[in-house]
PDB file of N, CA and C in Angstrom:
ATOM      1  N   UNK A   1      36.462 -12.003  13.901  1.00  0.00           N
ATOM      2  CA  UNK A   1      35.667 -11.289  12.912  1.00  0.00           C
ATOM      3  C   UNK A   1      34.590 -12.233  12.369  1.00  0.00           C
ATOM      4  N   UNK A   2      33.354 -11.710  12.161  1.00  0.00           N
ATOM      5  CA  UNK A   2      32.685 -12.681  12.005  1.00  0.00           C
ATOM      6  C   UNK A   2      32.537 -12.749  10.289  1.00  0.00           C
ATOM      7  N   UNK A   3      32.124 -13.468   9.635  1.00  0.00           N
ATOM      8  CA  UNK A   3      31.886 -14.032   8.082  1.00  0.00           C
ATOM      9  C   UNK A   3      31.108 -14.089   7.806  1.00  0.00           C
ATOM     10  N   UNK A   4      30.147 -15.265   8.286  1.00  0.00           N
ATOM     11  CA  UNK A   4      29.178 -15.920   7.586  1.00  0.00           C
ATOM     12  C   UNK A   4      28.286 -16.440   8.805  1.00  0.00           C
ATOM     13  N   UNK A   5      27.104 -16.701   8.347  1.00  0.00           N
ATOM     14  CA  UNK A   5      26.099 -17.275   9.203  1.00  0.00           C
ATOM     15  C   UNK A   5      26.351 -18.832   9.854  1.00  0.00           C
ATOM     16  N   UNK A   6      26.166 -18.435  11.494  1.00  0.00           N
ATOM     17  CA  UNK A   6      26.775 -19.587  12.131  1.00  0.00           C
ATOM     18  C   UNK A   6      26.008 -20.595  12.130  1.00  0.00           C
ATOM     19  N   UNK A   7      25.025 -20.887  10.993  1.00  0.00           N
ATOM     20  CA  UNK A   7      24.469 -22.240  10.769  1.00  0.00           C
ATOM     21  C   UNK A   7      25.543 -22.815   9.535  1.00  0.00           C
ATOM     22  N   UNK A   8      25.883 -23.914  10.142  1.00  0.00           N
ATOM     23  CA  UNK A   8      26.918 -24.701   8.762  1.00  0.00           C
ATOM     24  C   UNK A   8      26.483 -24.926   7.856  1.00  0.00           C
ATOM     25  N   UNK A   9      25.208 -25.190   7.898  1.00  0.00           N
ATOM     26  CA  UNK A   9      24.427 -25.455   6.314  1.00  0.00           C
ATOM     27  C   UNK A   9      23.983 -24.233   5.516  1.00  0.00           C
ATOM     28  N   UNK A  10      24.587 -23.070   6.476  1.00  0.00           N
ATOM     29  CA  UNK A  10      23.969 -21.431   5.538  1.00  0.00           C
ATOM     30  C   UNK A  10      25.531 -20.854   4.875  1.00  0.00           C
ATOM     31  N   UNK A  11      25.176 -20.082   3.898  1.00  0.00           N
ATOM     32  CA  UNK A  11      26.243 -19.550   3.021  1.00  0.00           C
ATOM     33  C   UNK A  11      26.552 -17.896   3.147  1.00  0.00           C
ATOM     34  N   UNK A  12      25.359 -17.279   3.922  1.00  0.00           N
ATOM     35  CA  UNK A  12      25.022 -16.029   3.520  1.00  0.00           C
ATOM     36  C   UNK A  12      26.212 -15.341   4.591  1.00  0.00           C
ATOM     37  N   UNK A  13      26.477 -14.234   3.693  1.00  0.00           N
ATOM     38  CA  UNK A  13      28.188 -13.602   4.366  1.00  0.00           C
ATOM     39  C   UNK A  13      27.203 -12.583   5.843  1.00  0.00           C
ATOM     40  N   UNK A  14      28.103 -12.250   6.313  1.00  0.00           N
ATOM     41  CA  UNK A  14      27.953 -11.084   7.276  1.00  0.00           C
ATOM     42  C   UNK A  14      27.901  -9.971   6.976  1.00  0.00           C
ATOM     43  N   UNK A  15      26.809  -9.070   6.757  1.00  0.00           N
ATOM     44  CA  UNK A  15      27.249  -7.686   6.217  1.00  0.00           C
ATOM     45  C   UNK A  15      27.089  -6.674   7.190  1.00  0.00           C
ATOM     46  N   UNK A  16      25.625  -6.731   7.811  1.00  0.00           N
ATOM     47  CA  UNK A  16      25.290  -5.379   8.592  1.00  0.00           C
ATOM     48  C   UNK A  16      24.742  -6.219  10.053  1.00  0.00           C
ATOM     49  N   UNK A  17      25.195  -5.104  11.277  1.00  0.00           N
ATOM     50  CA  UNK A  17      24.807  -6.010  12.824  1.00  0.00           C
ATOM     51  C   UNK A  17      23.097  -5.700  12.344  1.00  0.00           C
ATOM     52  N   UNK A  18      22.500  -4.824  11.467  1.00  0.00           N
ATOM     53  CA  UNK A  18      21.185  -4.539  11.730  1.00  0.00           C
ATOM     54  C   UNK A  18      19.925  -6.104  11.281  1.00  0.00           C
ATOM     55  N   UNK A  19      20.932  -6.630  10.090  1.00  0.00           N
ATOM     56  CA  UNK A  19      20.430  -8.411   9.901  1.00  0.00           C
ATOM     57  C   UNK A  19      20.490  -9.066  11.276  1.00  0.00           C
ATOM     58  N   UNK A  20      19.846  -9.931  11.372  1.00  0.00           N
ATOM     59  CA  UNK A  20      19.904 -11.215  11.720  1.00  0.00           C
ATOM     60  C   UNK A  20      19.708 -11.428  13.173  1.00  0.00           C
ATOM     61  N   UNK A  21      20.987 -11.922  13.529  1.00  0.00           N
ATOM     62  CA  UNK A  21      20.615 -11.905  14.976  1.00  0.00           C
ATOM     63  C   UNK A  21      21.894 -12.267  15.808  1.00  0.00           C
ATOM     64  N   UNK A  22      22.773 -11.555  16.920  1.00  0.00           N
ATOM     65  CA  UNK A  22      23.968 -11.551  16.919  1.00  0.00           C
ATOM     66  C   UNK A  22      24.134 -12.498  18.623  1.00  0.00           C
ATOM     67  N   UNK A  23      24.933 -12.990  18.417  1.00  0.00           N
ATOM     68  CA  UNK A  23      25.066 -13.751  20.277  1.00  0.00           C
ATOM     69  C   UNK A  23      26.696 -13.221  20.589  1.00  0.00           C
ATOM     70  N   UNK A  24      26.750 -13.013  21.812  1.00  0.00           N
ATOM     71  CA  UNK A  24      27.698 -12.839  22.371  1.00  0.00           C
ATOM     72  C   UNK A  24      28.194 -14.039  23.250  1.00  0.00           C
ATOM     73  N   UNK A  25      29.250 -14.579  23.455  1.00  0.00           N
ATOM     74  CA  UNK A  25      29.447 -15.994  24.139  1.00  0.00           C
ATOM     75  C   UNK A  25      30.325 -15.693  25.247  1.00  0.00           C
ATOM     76  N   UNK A  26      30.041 -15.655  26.306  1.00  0.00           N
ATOM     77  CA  UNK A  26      31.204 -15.201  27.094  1.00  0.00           C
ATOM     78  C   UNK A  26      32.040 -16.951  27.926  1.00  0.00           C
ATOM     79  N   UNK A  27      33.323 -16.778  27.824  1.00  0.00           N
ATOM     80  CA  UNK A  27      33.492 -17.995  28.556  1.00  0.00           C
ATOM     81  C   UNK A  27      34.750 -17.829  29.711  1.00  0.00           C
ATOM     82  N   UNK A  28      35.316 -18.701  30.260  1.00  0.00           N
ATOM     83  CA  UNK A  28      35.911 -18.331  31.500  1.00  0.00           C
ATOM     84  C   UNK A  28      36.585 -19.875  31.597  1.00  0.00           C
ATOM     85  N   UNK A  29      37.601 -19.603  32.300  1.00  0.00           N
ATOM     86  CA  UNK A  29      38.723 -20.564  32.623  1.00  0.00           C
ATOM     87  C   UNK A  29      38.163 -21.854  33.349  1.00  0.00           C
ATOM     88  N   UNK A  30      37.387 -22.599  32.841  1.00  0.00           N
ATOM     89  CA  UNK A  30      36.762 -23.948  33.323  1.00  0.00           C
ATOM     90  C   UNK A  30      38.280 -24.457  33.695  1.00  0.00           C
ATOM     91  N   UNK A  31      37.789 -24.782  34.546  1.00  0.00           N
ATOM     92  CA  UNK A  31      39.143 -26.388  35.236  1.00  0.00           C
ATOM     93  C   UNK A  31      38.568 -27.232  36.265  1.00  0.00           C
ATOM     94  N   UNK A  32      39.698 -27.864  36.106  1.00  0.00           N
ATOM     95  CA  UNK A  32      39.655 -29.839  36.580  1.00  0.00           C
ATOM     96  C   UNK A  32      39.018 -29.427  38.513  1.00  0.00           C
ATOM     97  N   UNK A  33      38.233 -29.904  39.155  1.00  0.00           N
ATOM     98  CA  UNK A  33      38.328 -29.224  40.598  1.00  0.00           C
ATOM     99  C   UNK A  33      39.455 -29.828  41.273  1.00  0.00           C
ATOM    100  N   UNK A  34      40.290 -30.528  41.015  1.00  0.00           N
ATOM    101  CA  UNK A  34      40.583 -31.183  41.296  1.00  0.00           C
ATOM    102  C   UNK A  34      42.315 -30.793  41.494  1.00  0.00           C
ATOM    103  N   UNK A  35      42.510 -29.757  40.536  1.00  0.00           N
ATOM    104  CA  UNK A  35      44.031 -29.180  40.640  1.00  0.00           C
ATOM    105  C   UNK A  35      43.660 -28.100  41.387  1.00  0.00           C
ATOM    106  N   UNK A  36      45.242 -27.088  41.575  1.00  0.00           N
ATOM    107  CA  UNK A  36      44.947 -26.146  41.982  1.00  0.00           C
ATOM    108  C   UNK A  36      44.961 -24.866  41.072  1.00  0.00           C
ATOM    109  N   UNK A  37      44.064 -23.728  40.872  1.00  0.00           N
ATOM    110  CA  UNK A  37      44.301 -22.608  39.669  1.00  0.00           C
ATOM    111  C   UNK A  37      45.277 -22.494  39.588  1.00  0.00           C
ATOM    112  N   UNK A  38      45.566 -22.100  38.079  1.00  0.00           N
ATOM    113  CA  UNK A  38      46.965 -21.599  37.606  1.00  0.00           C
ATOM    114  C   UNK A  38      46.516 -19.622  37.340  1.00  0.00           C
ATOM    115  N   UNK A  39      47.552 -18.736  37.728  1.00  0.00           N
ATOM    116  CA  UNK A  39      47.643 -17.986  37.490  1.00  0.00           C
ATOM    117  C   UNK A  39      47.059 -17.123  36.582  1.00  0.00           C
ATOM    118  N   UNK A  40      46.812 -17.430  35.726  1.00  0.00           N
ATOM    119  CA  UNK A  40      45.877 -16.947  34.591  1.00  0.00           C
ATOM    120  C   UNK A  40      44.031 -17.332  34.875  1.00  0.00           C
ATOM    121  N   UNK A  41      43.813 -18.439  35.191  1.00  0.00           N
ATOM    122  CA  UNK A  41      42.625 -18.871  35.863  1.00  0.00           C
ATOM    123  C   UNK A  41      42.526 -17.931  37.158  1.00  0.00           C
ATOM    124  N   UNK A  42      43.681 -17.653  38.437  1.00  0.00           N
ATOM    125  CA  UNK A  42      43.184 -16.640  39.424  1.00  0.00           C
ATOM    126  C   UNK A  42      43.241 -15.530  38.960  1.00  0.00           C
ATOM    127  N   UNK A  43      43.368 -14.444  38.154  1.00  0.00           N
ATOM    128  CA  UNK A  43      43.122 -13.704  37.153  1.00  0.00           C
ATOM    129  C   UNK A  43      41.590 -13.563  36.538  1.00  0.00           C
ATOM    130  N   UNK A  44      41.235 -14.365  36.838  1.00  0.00           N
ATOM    131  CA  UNK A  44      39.413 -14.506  36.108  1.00  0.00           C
ATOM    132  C   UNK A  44      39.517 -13.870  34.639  1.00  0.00           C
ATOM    133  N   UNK A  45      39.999 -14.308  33.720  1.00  0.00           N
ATOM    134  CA  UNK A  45      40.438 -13.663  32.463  1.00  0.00           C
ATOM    135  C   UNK A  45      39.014 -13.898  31.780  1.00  0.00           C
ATOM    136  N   UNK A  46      38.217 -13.612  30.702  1.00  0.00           N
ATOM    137  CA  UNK A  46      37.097 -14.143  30.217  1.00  0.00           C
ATOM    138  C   UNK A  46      37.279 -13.497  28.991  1.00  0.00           C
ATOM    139  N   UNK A  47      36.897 -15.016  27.955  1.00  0.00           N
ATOM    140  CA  UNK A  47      36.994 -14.387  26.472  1.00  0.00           C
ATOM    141  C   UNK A  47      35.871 -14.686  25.579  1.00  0.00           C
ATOM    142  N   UNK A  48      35.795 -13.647  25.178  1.00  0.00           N
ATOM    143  CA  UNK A  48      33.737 -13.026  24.464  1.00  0.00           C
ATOM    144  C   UNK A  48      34.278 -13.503  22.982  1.00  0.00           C
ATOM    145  N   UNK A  49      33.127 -14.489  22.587  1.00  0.00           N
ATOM    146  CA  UNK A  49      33.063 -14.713  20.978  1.00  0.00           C
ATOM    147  C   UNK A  49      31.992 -14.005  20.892  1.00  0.00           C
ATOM    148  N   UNK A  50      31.996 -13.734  19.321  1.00  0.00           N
ATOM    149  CA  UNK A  50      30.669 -13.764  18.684  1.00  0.00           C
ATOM    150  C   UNK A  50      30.062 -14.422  17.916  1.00  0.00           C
ATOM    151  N   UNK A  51      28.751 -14.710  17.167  1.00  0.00           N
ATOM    152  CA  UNK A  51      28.063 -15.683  16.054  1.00  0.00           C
ATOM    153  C   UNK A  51      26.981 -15.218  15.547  1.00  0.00           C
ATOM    154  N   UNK A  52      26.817 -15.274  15.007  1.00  0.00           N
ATOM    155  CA  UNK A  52      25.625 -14.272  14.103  1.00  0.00           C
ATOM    156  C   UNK A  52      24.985 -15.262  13.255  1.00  0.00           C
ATOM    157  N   UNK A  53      23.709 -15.298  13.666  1.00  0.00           N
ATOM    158  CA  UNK A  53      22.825 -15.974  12.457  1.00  0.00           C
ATOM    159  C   UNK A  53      22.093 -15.119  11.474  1.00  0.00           C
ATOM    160  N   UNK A  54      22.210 -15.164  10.133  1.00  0.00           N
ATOM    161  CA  UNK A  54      21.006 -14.583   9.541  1.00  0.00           C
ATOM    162  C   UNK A  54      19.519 -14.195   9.594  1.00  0.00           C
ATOM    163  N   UNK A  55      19.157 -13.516   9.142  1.00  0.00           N
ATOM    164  CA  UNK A  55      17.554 -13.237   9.067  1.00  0.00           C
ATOM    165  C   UNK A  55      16.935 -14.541   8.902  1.00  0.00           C
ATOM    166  N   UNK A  56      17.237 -15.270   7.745  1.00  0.00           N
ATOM    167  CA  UNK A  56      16.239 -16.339   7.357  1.00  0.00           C
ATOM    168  C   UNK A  56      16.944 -17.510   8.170  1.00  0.00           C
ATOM    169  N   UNK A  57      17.332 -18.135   8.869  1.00  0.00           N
ATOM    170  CA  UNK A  57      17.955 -19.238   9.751  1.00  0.00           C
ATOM    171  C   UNK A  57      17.410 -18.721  11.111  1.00  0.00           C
ATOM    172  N   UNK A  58      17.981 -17.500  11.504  1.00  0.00           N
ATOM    173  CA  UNK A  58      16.581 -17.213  12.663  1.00  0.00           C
ATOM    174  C   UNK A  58      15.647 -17.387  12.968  1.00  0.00           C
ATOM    175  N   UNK A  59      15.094 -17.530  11.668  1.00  0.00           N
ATOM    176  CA  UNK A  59      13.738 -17.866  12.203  1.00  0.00           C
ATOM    177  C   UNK A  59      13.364 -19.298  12.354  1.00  0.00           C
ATOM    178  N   UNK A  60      14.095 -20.248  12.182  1.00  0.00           N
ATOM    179  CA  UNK A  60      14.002 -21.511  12.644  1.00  0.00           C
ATOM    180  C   UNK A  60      14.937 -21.875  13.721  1.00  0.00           C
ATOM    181  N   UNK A  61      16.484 -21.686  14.132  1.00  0.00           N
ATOM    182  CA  UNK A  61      17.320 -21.876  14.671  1.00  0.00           C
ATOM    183  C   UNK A  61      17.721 -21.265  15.730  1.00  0.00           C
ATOM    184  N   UNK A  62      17.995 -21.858  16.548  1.00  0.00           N
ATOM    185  CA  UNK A  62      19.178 -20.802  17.479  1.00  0.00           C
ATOM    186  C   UNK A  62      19.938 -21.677  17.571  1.00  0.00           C
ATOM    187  N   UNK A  63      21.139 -20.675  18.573  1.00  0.00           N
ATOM    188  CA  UNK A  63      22.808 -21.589  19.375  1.00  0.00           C
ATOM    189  C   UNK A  63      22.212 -22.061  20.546  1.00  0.00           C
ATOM    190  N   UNK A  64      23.275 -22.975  20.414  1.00  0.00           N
ATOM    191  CA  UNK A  64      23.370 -23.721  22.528  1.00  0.00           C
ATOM    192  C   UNK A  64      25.122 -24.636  21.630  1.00  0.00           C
ATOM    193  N   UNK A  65      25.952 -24.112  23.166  1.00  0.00           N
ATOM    194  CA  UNK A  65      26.723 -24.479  23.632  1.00  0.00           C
ATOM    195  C   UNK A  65      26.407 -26.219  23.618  1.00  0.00           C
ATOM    196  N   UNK A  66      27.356 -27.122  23.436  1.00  0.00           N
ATOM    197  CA  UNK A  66      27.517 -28.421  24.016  1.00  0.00           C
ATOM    198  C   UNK A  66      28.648 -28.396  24.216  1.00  0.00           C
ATOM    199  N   UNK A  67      29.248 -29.045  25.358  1.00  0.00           N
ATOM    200  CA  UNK A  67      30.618 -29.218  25.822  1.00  0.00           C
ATOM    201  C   UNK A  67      31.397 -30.252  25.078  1.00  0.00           C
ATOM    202  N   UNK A  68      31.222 -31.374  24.231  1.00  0.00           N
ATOM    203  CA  UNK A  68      31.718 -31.941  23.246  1.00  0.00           C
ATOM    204  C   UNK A  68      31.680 -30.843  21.970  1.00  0.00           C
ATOM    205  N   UNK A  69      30.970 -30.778  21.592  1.00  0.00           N
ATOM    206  CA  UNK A  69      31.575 -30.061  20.093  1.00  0.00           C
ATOM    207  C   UNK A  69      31.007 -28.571  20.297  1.00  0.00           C
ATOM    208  N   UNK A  70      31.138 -27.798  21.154  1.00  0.00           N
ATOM    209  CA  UNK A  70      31.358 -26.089  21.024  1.00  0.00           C
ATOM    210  C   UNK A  70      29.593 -25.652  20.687  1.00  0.00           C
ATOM    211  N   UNK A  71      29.428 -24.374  19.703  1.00  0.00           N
ATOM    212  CA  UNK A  71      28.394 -23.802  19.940  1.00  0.00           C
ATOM    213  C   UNK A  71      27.839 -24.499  18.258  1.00  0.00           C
ATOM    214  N   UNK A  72      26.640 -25.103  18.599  1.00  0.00           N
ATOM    215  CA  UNK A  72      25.859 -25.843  18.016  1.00  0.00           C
ATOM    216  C   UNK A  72      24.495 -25.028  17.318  1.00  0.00           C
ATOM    217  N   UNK A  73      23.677 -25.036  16.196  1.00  0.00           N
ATOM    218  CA  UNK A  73      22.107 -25.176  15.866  1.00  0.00           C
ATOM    219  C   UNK A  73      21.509 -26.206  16.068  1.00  0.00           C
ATOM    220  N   UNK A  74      20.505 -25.458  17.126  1.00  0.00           N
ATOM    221  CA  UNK A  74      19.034 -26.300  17.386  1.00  0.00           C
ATOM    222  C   UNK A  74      18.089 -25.567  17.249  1.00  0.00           C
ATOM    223  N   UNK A  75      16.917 -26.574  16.149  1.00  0.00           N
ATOM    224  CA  UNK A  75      15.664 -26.262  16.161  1.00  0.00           C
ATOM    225  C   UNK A  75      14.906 -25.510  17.391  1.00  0.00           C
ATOM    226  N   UNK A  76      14.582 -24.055  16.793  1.00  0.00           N
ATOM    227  CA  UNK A  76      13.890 -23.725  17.554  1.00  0.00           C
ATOM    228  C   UNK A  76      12.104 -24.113  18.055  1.00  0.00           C
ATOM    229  N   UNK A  77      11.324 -24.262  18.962  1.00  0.00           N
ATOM    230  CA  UNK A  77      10.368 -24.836  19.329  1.00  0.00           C
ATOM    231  C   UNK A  77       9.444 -23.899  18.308  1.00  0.00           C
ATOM    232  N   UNK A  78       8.334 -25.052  17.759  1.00  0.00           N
ATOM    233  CA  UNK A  78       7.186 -24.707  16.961  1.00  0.00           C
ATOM    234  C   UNK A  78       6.679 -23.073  17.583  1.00  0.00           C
ATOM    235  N   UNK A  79       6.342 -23.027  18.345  1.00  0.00           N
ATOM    236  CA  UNK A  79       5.854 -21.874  18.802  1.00  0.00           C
ATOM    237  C   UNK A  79       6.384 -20.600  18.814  1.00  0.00           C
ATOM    238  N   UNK A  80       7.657 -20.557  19.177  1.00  0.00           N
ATOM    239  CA  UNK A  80       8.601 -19.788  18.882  1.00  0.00           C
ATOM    240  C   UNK A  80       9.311 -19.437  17.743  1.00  0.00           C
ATOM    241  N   UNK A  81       8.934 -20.457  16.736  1.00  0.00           N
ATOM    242  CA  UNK A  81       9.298 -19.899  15.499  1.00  0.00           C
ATOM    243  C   UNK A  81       8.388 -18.464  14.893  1.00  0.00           C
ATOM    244  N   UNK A  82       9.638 -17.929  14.112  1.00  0.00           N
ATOM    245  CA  UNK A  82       9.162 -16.881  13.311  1.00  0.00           C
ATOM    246  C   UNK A  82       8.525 -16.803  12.333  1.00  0.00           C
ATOM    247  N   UNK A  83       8.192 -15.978  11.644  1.00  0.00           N
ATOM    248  CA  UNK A  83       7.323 -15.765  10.146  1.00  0.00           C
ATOM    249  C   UNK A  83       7.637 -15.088   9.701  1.00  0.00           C
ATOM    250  N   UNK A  84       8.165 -14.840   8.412  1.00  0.00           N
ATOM    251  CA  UNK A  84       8.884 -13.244   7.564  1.00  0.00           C
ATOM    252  C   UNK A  84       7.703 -12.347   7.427  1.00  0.00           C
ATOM    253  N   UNK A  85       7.940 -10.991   7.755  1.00  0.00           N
ATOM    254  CA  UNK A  85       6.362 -10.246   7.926  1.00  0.00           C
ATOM    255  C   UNK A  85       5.843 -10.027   6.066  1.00  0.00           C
ATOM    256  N   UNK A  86       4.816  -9.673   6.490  1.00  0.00           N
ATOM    257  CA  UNK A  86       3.759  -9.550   4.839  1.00  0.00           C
ATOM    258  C   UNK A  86       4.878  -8.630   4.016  1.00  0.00           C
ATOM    259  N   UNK A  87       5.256  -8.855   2.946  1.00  0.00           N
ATOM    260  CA  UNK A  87       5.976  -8.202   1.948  1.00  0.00           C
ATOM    261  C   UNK A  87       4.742  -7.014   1.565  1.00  0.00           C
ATOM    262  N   UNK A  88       5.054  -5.534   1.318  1.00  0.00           N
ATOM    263  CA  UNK A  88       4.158  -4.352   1.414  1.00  0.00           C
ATOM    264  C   UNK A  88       4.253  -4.656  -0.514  1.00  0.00           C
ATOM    265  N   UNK A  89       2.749  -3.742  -0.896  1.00  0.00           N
ATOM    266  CA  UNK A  89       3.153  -3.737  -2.516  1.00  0.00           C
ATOM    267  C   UNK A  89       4.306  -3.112  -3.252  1.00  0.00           C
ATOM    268  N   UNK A  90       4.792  -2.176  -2.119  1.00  0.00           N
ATOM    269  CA  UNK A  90       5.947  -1.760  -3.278  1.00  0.00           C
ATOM    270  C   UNK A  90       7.308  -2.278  -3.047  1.00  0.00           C
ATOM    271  N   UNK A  91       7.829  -3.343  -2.415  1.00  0.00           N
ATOM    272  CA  UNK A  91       8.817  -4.024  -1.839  1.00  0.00           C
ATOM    273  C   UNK A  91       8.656  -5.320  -3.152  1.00  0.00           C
ATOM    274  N   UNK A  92       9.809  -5.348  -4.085  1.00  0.00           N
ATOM    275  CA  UNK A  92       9.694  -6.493  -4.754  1.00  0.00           C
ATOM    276  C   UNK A  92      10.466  -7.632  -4.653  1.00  0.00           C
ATOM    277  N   UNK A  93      11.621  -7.471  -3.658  1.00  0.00           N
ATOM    278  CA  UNK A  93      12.653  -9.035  -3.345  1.00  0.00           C
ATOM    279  C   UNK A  93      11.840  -9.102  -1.594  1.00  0.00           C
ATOM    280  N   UNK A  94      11.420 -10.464  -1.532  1.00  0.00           N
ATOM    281  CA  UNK A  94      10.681 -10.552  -0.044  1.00  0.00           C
ATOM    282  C   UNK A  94      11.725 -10.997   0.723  1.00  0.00           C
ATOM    283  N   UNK A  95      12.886 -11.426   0.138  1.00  0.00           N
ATOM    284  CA  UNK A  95      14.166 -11.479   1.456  1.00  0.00           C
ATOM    285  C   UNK A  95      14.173 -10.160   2.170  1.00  0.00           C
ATOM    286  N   UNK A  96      13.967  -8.954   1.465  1.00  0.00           N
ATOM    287  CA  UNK A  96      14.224  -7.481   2.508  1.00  0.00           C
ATOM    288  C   UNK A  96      13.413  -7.237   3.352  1.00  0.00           C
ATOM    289  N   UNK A  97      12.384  -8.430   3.946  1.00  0.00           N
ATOM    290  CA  UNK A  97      11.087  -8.180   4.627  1.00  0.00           C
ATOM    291  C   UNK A  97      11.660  -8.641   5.869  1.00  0.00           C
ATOM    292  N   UNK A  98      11.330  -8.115   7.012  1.00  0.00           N
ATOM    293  CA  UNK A  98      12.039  -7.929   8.298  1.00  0.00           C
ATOM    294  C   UNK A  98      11.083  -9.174   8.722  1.00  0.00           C
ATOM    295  N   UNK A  99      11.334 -10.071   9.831  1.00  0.00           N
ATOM    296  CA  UNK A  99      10.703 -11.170  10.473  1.00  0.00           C
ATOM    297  C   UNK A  99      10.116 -10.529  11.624  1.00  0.00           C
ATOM    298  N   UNK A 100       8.759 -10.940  12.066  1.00  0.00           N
ATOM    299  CA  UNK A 100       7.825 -10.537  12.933  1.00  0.00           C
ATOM    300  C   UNK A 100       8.029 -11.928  13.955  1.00  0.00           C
ATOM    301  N   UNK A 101       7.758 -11.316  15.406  1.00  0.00           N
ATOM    302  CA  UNK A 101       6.874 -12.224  16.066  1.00  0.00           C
ATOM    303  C   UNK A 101       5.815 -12.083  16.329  1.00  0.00           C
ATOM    304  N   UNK A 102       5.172 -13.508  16.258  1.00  0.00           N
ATOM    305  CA  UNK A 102       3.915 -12.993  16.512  1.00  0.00           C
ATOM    306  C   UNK A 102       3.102 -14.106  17.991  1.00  0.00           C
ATOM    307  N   UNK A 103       2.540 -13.664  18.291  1.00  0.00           N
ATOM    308  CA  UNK A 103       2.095 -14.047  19.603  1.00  0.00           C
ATOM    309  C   UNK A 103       1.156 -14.831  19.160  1.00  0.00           C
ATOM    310  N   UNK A 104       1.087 -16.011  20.370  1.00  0.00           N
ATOM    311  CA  UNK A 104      -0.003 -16.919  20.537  1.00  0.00           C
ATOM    312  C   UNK A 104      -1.060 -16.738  21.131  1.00  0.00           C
ATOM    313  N   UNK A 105      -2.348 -17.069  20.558  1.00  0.00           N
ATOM    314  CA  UNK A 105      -3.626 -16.342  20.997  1.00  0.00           C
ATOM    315  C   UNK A 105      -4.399 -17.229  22.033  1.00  0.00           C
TER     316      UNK A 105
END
């Protein structure tokens, strides 16, 4: 079940899939090449996480996997970062402003 935003330095809970931005992780019975599969590995079993980043961490961050410490935030590239779109006049908290991309000219 997911909670909270999978940046460690964010606080903001999980409320709606329509926020943010959701990853699906699929993984599968890695082993040694070196033994032979165990039963559950010839089975091809595969087990799906999920992680969800917020609206506002999105737009700087994404996941990547590292095989030492699991699914990680990294800076996303200058270019690819987001921008929260123009807050309209009758919208008065600008957190409810949906993030745009916007293309390079």
């Amino acid at each position: 079940m997911l909670h909270k935003c999978a940046n460690p330095d964010c606080k903001n809970p999980f409320l709606k899939l329509s926020e943010g931005k959701l990853f699906l992780v699929e993984s599968g019975g890695s082993r040694d090449a070196d033994r032979a599969p165990s039963e559950w590995e010839r089975r091809n079993v595969r087990r799906v996480e999920y992680f969800w980043l917020c609206n506002q961490c999105s737009l700087s961050v994404t996941l990547a996997f590292e095989k030492e410490r699991g699914m990680v935030t990294v800076p996303l590239p200058e270019e690819m970062r987001r921008r929260p779109a123009p807050v309209s006049q009758g919208e008065k908290d600008p957190d409810t402003a949906r993030p745009l991309l916007y293309k390079r000219a």
